[in-house]
N, C-alpha and C. Protein backbone atom coordinates (compact mmCIF):
# COMPACT_ATOMS: atom_id res chain seq x y z
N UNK A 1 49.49 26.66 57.09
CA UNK A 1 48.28 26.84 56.32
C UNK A 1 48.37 25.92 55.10
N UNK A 2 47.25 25.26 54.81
CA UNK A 2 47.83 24.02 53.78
C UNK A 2 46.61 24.73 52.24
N UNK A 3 47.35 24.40 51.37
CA UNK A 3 47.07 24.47 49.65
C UNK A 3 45.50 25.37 49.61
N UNK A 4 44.72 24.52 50.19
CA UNK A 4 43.13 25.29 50.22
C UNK A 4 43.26 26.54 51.44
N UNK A 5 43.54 26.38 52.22
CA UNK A 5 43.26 27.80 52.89
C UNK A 5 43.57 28.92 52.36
N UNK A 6 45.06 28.41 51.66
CA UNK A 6 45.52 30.11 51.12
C UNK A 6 44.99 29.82 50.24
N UNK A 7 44.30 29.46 49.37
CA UNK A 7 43.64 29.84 47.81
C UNK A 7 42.16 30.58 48.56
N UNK A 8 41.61 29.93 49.50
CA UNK A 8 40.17 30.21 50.01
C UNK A 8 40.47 31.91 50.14
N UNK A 9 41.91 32.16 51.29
CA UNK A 9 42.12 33.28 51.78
C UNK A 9 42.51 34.62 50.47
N UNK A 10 42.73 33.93 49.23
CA UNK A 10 43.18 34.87 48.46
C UNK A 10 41.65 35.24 47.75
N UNK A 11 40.70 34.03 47.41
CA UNK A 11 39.69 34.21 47.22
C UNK A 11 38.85 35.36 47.85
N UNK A 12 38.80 35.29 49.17
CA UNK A 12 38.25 36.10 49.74
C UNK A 12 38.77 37.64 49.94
N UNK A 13 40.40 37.71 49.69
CA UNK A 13 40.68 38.83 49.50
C UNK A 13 40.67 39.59 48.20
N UNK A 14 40.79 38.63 46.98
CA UNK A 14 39.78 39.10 45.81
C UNK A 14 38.78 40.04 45.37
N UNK A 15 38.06 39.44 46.68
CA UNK A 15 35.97 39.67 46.82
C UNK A 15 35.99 40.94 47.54
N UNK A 16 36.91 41.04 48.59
CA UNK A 16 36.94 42.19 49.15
C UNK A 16 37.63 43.58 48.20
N UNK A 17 38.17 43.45 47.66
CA UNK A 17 38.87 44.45 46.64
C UNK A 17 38.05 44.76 45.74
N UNK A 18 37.48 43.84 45.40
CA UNK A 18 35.73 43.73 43.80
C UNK A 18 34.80 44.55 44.47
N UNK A 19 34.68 44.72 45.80
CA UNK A 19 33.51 45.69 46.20
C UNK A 19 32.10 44.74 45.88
N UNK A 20 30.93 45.93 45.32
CA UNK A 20 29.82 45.41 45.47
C UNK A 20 29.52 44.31 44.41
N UNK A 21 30.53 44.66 42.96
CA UNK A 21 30.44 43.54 42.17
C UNK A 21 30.71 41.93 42.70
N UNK A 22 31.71 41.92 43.14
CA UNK A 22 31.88 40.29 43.68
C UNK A 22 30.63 39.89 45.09
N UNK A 23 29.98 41.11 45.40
CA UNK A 23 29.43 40.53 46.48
C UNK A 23 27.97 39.83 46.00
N UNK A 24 27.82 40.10 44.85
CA UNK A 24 26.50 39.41 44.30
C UNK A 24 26.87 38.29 43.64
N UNK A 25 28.09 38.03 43.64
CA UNK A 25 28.79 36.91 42.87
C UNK A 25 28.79 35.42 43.70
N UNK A 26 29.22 35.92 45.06
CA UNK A 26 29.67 34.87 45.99
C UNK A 26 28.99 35.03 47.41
N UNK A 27 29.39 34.24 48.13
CA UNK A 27 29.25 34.00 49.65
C UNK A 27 30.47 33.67 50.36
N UNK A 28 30.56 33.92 50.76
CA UNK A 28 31.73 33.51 51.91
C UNK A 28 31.38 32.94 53.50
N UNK A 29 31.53 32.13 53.93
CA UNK A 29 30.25 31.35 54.77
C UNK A 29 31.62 30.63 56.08
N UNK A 30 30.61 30.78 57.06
CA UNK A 30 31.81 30.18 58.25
C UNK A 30 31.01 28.88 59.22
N UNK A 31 31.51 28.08 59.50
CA UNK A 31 30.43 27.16 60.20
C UNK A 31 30.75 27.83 61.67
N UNK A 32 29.64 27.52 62.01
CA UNK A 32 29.51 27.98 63.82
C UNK A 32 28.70 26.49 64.71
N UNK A 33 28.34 25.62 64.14
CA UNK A 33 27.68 24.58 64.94
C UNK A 33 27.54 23.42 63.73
N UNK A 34 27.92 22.21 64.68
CA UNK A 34 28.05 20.97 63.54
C UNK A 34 27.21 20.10 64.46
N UNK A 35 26.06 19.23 64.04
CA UNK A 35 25.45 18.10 64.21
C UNK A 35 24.86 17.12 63.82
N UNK A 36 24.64 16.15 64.69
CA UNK A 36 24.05 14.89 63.85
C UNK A 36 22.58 14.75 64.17
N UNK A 37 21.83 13.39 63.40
CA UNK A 37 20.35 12.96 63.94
C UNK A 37 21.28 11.99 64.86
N UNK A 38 20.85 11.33 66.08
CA UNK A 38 20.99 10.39 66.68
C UNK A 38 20.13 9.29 66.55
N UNK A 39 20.26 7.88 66.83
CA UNK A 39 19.54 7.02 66.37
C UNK A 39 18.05 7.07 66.93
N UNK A 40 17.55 7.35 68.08
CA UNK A 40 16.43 7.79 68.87
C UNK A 40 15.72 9.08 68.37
N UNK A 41 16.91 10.24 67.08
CA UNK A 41 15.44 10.90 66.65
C UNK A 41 16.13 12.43 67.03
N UNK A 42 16.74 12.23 68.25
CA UNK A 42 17.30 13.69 68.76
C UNK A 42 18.26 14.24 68.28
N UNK A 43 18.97 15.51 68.32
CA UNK A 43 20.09 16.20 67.12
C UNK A 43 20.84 16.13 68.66
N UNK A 44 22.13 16.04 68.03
CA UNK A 44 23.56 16.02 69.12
C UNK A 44 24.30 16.77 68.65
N UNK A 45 24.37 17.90 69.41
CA UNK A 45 25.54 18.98 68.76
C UNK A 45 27.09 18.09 69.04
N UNK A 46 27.96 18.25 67.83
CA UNK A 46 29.13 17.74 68.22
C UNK A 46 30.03 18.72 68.91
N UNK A 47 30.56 18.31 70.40
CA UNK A 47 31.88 19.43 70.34
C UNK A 47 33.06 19.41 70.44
N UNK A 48 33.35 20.45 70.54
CA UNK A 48 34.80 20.37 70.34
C UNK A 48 34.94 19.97 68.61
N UNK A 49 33.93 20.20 67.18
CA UNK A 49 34.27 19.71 66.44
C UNK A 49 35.07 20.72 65.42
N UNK A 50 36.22 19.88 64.61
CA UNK A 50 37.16 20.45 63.67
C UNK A 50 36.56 20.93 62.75
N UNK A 51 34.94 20.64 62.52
CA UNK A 51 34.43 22.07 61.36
C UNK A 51 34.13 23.04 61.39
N UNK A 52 33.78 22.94 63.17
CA UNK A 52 33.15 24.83 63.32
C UNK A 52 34.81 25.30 63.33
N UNK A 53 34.55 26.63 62.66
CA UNK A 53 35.42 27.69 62.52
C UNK A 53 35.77 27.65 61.13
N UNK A 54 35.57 26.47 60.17
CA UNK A 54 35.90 26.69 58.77
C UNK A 54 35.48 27.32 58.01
N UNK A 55 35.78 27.63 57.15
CA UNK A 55 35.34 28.83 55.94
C UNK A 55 35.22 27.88 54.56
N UNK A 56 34.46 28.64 53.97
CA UNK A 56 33.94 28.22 52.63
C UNK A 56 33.46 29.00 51.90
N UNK A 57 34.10 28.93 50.17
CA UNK A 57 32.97 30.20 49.27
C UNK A 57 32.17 29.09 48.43
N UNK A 58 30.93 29.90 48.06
CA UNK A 58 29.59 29.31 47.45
C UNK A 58 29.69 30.10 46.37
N UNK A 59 30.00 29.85 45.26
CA UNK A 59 30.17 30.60 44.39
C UNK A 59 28.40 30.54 43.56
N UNK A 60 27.39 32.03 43.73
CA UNK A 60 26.34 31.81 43.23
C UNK A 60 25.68 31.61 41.88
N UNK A 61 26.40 31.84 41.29
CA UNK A 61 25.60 31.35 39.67
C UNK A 61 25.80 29.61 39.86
N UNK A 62 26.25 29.21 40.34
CA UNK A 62 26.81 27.50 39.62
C UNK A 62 26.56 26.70 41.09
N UNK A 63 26.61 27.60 42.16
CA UNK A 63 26.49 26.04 43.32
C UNK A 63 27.73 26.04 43.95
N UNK A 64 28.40 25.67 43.24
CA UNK A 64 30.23 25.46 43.45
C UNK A 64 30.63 25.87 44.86
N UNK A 65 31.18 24.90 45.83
CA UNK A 65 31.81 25.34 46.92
C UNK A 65 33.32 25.24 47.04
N UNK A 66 33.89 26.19 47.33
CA UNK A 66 35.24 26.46 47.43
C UNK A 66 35.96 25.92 49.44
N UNK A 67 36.29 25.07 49.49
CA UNK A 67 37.25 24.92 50.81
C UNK A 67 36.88 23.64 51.39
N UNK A 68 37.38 23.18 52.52
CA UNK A 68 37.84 22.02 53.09
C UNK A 68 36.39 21.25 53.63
N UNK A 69 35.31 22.04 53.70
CA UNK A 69 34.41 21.81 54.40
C UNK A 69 33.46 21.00 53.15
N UNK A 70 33.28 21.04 52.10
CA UNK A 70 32.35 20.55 51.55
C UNK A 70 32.80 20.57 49.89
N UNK A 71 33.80 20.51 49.53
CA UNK A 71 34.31 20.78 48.12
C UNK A 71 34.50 19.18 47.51
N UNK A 72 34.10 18.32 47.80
CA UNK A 72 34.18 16.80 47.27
C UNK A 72 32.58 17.02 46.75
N UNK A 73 31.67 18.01 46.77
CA UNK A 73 30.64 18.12 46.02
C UNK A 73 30.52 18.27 45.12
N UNK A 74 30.14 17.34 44.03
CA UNK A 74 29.85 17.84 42.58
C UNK A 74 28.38 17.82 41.81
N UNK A 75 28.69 18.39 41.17
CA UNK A 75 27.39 18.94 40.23
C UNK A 75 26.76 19.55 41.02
N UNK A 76 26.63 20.48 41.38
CA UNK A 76 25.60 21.09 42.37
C UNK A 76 24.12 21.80 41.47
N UNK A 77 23.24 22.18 41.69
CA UNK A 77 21.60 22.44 41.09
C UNK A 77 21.68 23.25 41.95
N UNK A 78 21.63 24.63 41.55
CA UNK A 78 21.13 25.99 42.19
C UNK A 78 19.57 25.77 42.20
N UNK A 79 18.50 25.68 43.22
CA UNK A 79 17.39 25.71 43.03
C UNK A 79 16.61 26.65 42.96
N UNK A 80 17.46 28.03 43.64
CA UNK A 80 16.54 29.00 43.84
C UNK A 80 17.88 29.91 44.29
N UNK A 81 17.91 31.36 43.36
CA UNK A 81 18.88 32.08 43.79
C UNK A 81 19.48 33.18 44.85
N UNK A 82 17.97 32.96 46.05
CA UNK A 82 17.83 33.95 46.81
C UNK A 82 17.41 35.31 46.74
N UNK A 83 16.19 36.03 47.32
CA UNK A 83 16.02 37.22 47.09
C UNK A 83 15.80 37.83 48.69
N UNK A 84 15.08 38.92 48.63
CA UNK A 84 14.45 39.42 49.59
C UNK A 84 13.70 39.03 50.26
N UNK A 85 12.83 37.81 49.69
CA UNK A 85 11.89 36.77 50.12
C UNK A 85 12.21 35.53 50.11
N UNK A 86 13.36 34.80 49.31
CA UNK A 86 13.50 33.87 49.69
C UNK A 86 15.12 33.09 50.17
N UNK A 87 15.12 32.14 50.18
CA UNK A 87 16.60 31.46 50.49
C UNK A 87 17.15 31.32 49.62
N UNK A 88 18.32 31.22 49.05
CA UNK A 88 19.42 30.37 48.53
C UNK A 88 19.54 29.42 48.68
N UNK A 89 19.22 28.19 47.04
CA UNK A 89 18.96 26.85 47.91
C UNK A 89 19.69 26.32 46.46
N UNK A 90 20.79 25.63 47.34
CA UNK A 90 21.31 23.87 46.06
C UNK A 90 21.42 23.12 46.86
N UNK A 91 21.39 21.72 45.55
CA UNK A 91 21.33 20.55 45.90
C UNK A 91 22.51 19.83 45.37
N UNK A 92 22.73 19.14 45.44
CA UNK A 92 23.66 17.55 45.35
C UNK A 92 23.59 16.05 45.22
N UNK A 93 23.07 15.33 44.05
CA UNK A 93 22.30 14.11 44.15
C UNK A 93 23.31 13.80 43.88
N UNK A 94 23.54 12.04 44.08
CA UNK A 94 24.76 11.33 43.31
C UNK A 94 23.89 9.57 43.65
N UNK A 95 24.50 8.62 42.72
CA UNK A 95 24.03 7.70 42.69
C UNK A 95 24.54 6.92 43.83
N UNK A 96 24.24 5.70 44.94
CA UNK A 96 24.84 5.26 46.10
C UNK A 96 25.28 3.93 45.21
N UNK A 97 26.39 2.99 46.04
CA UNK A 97 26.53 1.86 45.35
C UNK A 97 25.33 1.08 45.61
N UNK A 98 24.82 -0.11 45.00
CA UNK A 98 23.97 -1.14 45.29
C UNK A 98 22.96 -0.52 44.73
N UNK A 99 21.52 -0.89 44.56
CA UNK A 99 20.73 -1.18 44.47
C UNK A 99 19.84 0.01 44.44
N UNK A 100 19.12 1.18 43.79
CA UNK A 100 18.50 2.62 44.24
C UNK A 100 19.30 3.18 45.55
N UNK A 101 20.22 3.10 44.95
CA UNK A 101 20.97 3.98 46.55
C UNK A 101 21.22 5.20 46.03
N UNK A 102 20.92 6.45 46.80
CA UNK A 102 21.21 8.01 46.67
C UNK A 102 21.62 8.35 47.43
N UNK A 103 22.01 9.54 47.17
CA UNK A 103 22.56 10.24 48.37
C UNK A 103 22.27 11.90 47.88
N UNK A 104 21.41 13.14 49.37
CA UNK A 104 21.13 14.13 48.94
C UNK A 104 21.50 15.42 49.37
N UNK A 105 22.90 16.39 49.33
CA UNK A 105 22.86 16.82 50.00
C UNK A 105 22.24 18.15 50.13
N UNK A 106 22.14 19.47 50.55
CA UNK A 106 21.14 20.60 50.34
C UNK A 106 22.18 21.36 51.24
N UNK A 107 22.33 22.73 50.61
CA UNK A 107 22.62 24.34 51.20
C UNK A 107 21.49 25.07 51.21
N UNK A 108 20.64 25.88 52.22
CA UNK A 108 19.96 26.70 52.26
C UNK A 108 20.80 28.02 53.02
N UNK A 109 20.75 29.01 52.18
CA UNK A 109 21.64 30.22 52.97
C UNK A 109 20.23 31.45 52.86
N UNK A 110 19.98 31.96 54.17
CA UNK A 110 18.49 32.51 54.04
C UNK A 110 19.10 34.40 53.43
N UNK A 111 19.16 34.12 52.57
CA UNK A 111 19.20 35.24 51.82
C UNK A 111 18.51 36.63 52.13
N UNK A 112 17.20 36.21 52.61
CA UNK A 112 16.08 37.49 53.03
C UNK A 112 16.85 38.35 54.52
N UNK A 113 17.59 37.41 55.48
CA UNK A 113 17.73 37.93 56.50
C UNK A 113 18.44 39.86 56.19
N UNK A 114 17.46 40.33 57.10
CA UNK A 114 18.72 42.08 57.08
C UNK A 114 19.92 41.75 57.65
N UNK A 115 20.75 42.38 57.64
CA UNK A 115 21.78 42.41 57.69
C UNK A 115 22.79 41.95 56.72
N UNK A 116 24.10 41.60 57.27
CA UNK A 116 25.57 41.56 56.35
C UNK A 116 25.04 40.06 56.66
N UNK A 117 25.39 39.18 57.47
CA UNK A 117 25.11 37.96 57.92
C UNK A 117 23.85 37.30 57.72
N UNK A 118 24.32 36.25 56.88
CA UNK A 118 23.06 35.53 56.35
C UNK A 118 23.09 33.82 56.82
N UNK A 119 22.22 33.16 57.38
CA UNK A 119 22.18 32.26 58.26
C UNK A 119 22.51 30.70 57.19
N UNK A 120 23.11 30.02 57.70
CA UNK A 120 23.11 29.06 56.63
C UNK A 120 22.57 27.50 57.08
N UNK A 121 22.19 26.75 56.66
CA UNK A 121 21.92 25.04 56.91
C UNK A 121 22.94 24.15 55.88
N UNK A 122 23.25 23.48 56.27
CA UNK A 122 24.00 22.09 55.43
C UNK A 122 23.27 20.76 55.86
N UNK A 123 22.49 20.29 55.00
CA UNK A 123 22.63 18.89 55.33
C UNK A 123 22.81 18.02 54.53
N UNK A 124 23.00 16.86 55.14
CA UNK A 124 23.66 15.71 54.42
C UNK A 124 23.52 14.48 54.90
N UNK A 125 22.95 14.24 55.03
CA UNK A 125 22.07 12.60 55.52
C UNK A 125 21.52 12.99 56.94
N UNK A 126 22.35 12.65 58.27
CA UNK A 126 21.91 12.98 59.34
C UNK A 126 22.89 13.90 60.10
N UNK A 127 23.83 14.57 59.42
CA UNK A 127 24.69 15.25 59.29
C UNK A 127 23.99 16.67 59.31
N UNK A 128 24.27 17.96 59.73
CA UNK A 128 23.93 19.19 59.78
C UNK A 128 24.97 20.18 60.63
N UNK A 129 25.28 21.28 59.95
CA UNK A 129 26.03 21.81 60.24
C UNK A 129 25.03 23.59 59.37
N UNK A 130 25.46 24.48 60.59
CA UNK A 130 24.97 25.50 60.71
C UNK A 130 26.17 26.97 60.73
N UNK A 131 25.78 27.73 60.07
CA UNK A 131 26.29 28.88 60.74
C UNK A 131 26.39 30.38 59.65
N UNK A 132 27.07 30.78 59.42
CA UNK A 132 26.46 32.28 58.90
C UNK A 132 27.38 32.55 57.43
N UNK A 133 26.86 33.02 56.84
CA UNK A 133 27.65 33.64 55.04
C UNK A 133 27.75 35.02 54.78
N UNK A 134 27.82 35.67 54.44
CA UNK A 134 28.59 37.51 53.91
C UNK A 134 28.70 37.26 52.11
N UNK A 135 27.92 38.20 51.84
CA UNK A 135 28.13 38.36 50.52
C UNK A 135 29.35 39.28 50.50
């Protein structure tokens, strides 16, 4: 288990001990499906890929992602903090080299869904990766 897993894993055993306080605090989020745009327009699920099954915390006041999957993100913009009606949504701008170059990435975690399991999106250029969060 290397440096981030066990911090992720202590994290999460933290959250579990905090009860209902830490659960309004954080997310704890697992990928279940990773894909791309293809050049023709169509999405290509990747398989066999090394991100489904990873874990990650979203820490909610700030954006902040905790683990292997997406933690080279900085500054994150909470856009919207999730309710009963809506999603959980940040962003990620950063300047590209050359010339107006950006780059944008976006978390939507649908907050409204019932249940414990709340559905998540990642994208990141033509990059997308899917799968579920637990407060």
């Amino acid at each position: 288990m290397n440096r981030r897993s066990v911090f992720l894993f202590l994290i999460g055993t933290g959250l579990m001990s905090q009860g209902v306080f830490a659960a309004e605090k954080f997310y704890r989020c697992e990928v279940l499906s990773d894909a791309y745009i293809k050049t023709n327009g169509e999405l290509a699920v990747v398989k066999d890929s090394p991100r489904v099954g990873l874990e990650f915390v979203v820490i909610k006041k700030t954006g902040e992602v905790v683990g292997d999957v997406m933690d080279t993100l900085k500054n994150p913009k909470v856009l919207a903090s999730g309710s009963a009606s809506n999603s959980y949504k940040v962003i990620w701008t950063q300047k590209a080299e050359g010339k107006n170059g950006f780059f944008v990435e976006y978390l939507s975690i649908e907050e409204f869904v019932k249940g414990s399991k709340k559905p998540f999106g990642f994208f990141s250029g033509g990059l997308l990766m899917t799968g579920v969060c637990e407060q």
